[in-house]
Protein backbone atom coordinates (compact mmCIF):
# COMPACT_ATOMS: atom_id res chain seq x y z
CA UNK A 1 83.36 -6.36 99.86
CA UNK A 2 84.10 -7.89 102.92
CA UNK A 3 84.23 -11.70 103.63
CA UNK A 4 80.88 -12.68 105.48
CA UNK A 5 82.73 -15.55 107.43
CA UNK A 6 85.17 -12.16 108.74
CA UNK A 7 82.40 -9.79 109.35
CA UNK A 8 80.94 -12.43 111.56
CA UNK A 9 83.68 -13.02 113.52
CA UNK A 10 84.43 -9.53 113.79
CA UNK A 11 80.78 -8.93 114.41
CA UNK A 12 81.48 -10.95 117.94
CA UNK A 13 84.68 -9.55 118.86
CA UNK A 14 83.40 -6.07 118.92
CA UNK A 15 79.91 -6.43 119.70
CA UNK A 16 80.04 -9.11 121.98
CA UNK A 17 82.90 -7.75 123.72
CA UNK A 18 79.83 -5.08 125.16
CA UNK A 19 77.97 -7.71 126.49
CA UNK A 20 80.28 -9.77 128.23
CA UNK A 21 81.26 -6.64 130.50
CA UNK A 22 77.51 -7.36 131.34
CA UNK A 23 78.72 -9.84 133.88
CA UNK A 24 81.68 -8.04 135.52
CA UNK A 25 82.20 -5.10 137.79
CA UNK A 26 81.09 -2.68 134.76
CA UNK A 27 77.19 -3.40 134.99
CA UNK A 28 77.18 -1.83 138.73
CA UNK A 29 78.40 1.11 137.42
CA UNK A 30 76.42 1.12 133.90
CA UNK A 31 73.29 0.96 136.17
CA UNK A 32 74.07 3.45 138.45
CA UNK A 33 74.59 6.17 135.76
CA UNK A 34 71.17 4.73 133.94
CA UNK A 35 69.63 5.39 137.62
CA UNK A 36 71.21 8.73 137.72
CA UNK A 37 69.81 9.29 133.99
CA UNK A 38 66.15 8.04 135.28
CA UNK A 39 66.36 10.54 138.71
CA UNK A 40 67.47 13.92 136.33
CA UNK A 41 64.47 13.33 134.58
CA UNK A 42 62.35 13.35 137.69
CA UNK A 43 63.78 16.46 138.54
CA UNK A 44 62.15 20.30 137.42
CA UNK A 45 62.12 21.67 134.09
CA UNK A 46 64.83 23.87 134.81
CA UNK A 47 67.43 21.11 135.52
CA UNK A 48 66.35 19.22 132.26
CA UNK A 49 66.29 22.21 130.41
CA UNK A 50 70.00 22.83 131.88
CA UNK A 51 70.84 19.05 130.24
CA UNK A 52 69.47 19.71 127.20
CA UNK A 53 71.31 23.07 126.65
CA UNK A 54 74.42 20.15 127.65
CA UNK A 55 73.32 18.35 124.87
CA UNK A 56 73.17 21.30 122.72
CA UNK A 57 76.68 22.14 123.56
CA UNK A 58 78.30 18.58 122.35
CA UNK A 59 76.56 18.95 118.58
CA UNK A 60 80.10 18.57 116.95
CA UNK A 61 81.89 18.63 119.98
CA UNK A 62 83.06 16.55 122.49
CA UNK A 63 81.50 14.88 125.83
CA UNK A 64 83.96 15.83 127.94
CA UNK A 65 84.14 19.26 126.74
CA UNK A 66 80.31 19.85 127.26
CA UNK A 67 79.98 18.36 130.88
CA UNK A 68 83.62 20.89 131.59
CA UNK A 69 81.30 23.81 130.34
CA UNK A 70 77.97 22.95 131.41
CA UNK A 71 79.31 22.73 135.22
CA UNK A 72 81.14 26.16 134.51
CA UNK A 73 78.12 28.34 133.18
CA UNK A 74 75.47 26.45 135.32
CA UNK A 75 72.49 28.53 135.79
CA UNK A 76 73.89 31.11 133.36
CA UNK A 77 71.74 28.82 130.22
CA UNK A 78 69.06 30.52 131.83
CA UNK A 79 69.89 33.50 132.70
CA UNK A 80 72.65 35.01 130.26
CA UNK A 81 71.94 37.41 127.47
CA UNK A 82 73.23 36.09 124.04
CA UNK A 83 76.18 38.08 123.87
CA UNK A 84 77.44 37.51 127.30
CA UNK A 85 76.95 33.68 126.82
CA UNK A 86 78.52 33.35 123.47
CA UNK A 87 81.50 35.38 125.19
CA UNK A 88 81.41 32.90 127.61
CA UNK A 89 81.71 30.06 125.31
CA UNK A 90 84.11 31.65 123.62
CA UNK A 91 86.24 32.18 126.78
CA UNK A 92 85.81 28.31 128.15
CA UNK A 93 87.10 27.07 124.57
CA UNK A 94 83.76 25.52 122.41
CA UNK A 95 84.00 25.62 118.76
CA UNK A 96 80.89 27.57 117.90
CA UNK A 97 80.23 30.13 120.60
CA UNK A 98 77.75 32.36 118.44
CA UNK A 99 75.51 29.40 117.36
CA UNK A 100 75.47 27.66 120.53
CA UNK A 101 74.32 30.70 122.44
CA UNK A 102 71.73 31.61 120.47
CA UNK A 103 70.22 27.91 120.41
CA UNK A 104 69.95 28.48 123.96
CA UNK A 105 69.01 31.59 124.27
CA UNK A 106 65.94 30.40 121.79
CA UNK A 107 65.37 27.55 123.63
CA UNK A 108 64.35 29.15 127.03
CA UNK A 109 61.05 29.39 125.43
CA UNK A 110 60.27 25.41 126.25
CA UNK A 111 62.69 25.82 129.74
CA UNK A 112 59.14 26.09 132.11
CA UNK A 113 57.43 23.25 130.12
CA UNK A 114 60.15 20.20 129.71
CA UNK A 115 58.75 18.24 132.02
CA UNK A 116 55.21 17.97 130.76
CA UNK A 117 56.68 17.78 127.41
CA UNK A 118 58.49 14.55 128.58
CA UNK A 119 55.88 13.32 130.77
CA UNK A 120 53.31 13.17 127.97
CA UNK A 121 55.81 11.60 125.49
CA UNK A 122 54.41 7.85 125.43
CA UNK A 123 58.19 6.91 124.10
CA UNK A 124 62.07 8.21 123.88
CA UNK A 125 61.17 8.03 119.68
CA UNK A 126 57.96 9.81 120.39
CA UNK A 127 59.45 12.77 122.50
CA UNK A 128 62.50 13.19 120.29
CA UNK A 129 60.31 14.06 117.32
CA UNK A 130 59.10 16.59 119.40
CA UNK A 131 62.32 17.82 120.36
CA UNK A 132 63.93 17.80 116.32
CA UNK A 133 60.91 20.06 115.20
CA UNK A 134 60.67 22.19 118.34
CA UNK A 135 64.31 23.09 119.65
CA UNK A 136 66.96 24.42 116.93
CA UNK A 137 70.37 22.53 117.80
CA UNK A 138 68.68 19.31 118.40
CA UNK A 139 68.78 17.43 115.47
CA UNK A 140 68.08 13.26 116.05
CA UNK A 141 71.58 12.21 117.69
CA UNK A 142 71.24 15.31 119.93
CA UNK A 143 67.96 14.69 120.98
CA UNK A 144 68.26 11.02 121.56
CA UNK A 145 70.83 11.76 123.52
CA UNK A 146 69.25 14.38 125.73
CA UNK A 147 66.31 11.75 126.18
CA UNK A 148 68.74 9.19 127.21
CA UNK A 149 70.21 11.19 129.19
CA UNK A 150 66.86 12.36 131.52
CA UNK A 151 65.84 8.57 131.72
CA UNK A 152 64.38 7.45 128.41
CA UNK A 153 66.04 3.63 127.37
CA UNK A 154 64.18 3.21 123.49
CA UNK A 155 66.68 5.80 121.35
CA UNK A 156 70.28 5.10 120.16
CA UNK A 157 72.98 7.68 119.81
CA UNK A 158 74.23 7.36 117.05
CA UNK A 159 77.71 9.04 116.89
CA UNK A 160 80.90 8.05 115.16
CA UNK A 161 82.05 5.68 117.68
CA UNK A 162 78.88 3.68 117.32
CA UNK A 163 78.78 4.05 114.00
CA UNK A 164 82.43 2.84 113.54
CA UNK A 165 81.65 -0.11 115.65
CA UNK A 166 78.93 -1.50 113.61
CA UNK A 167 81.08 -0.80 110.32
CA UNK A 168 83.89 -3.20 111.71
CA UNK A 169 81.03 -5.67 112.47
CA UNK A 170 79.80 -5.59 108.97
CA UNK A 171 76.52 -4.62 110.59
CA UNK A 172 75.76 -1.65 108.53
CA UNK A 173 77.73 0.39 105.89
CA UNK A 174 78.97 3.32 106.69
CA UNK A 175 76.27 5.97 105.61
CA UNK A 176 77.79 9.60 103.45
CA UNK A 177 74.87 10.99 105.38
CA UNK A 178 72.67 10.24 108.27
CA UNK A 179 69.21 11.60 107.38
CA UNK A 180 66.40 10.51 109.28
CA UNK A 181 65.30 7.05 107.38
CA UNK A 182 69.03 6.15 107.33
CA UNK A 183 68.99 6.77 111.30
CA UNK A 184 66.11 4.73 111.93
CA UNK A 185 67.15 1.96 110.10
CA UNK A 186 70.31 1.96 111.79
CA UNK A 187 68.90 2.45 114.93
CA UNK A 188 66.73 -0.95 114.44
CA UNK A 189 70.04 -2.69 114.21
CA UNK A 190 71.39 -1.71 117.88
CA UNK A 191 67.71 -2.41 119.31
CA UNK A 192 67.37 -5.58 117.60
CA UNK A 193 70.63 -6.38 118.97
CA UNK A 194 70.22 -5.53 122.52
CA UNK A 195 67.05 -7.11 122.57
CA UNK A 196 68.81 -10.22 122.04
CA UNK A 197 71.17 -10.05 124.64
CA UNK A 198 68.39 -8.62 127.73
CA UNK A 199 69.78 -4.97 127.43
CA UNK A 200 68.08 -1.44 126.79
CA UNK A 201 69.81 1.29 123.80
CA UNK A 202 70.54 2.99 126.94
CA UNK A 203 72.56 0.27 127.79
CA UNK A 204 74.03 -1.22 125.07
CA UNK A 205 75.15 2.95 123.94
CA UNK A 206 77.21 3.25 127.51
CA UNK A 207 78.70 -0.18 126.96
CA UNK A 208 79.60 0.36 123.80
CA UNK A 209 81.10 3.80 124.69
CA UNK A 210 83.15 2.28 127.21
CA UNK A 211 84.82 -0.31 125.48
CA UNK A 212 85.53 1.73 122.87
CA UNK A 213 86.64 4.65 124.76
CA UNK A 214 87.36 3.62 128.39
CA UNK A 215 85.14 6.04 129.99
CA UNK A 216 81.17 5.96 131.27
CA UNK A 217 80.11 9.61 130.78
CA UNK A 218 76.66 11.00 130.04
């Protein structure tokens, strides 16, 4: 059990630490990729449909890995048959070639109607339940991220370096599994939180990333 008076403190260190890069050279940059976020999902449903097969890809993978891929294969989440895109998976180095492709592949189905789907959506939470019961591969970090990522600011992703974050702060305990109740809840805790301090999730997720990581990504 951890000592309150410790949690606390450590609560501020880490957490904290996020928002003080609010008033340095890091907030230009933060919201220039949340303006780049906001513009993709202004864009046609092909080009969100091309983010969300990104966001597909990084399902037990990594960031970095999915944006190397998703620039090599481009249009090819389109127009590839299964085999020749697993193959091409396969040959650029992700994990699960076989199951990624054929998320894809099934997902072309929604490709021609993504931006209705999102422009209908009266939140981030209401278009990502959308998104977990209509698009295999897209389970709630996924899809929050895929949101985030074409402009939505109201869902948290909610991967291990988040979740190891507000572990250290004694915000949460670490959950065995994340099922969707458990998500929400914890999700609460980052929106109370950056509701406090004047940010968005969208926010508060990229500064978060980047202290713990270095790096602003997508």
């Amino acid at each position: 059990m951890s000592d309150p008076a410790t949690s606390a403190g450590t609560q501020k260190n880490d957490m904290e630490r996020a928002c003080d890069l609010m008033n340095g050279d890091m907030k230009k940059i933060i919201d220039a990729r949340i303006a780049e976020f906001r513009n993709l999902g202004r864009s046609d449903s092909y080009a969100i449909f091309n983010e969300m097969c990104f966001c597909i890809l990084t399902a037990n993978y990594s960031a970095l890995g999915g944006i190397r891929i998703q620039k090599a294969i481009g249009d090819g989440f389109l127009t590839l048959p299964e085999a020749a895109l697993a193959e091409r998976l396969k040959s650029l180095g992700h994990r699960f070639p076989s199951a990624r492709a054929k998320y894809v592949v099934e997902a072309r189905k929604n490709a021609g109607s993504l931006k209705s789907v999102l422009e209908k959506a009266g939140s981030g939470s209401e278009a990502r339940e959308w998104f977990v019961r209509n698009v295999k591969g897209l389970g709630y970090k996924e899809a929050s991220h895929f949101l985030r990522n074409v402009g939505f600011t109201d869902v948290a992703i909610l991967d291990f370096h988040i979740i190891d974050i507000l572990e250290r702060c004694g915000a949460i305990q670490r959950p065995k599994t994340l099922t969707k109740n458990r998500y929400l809840e914890i999700e609460r805790v980052l929106a109370d939180f950056a509701k406090k301090r004047g940010m968005n999730l969208a926010e508060l997720d990229l500064y978060l990333w980047y202290m713990e990581t270095g790096k602003v990504l997508k």
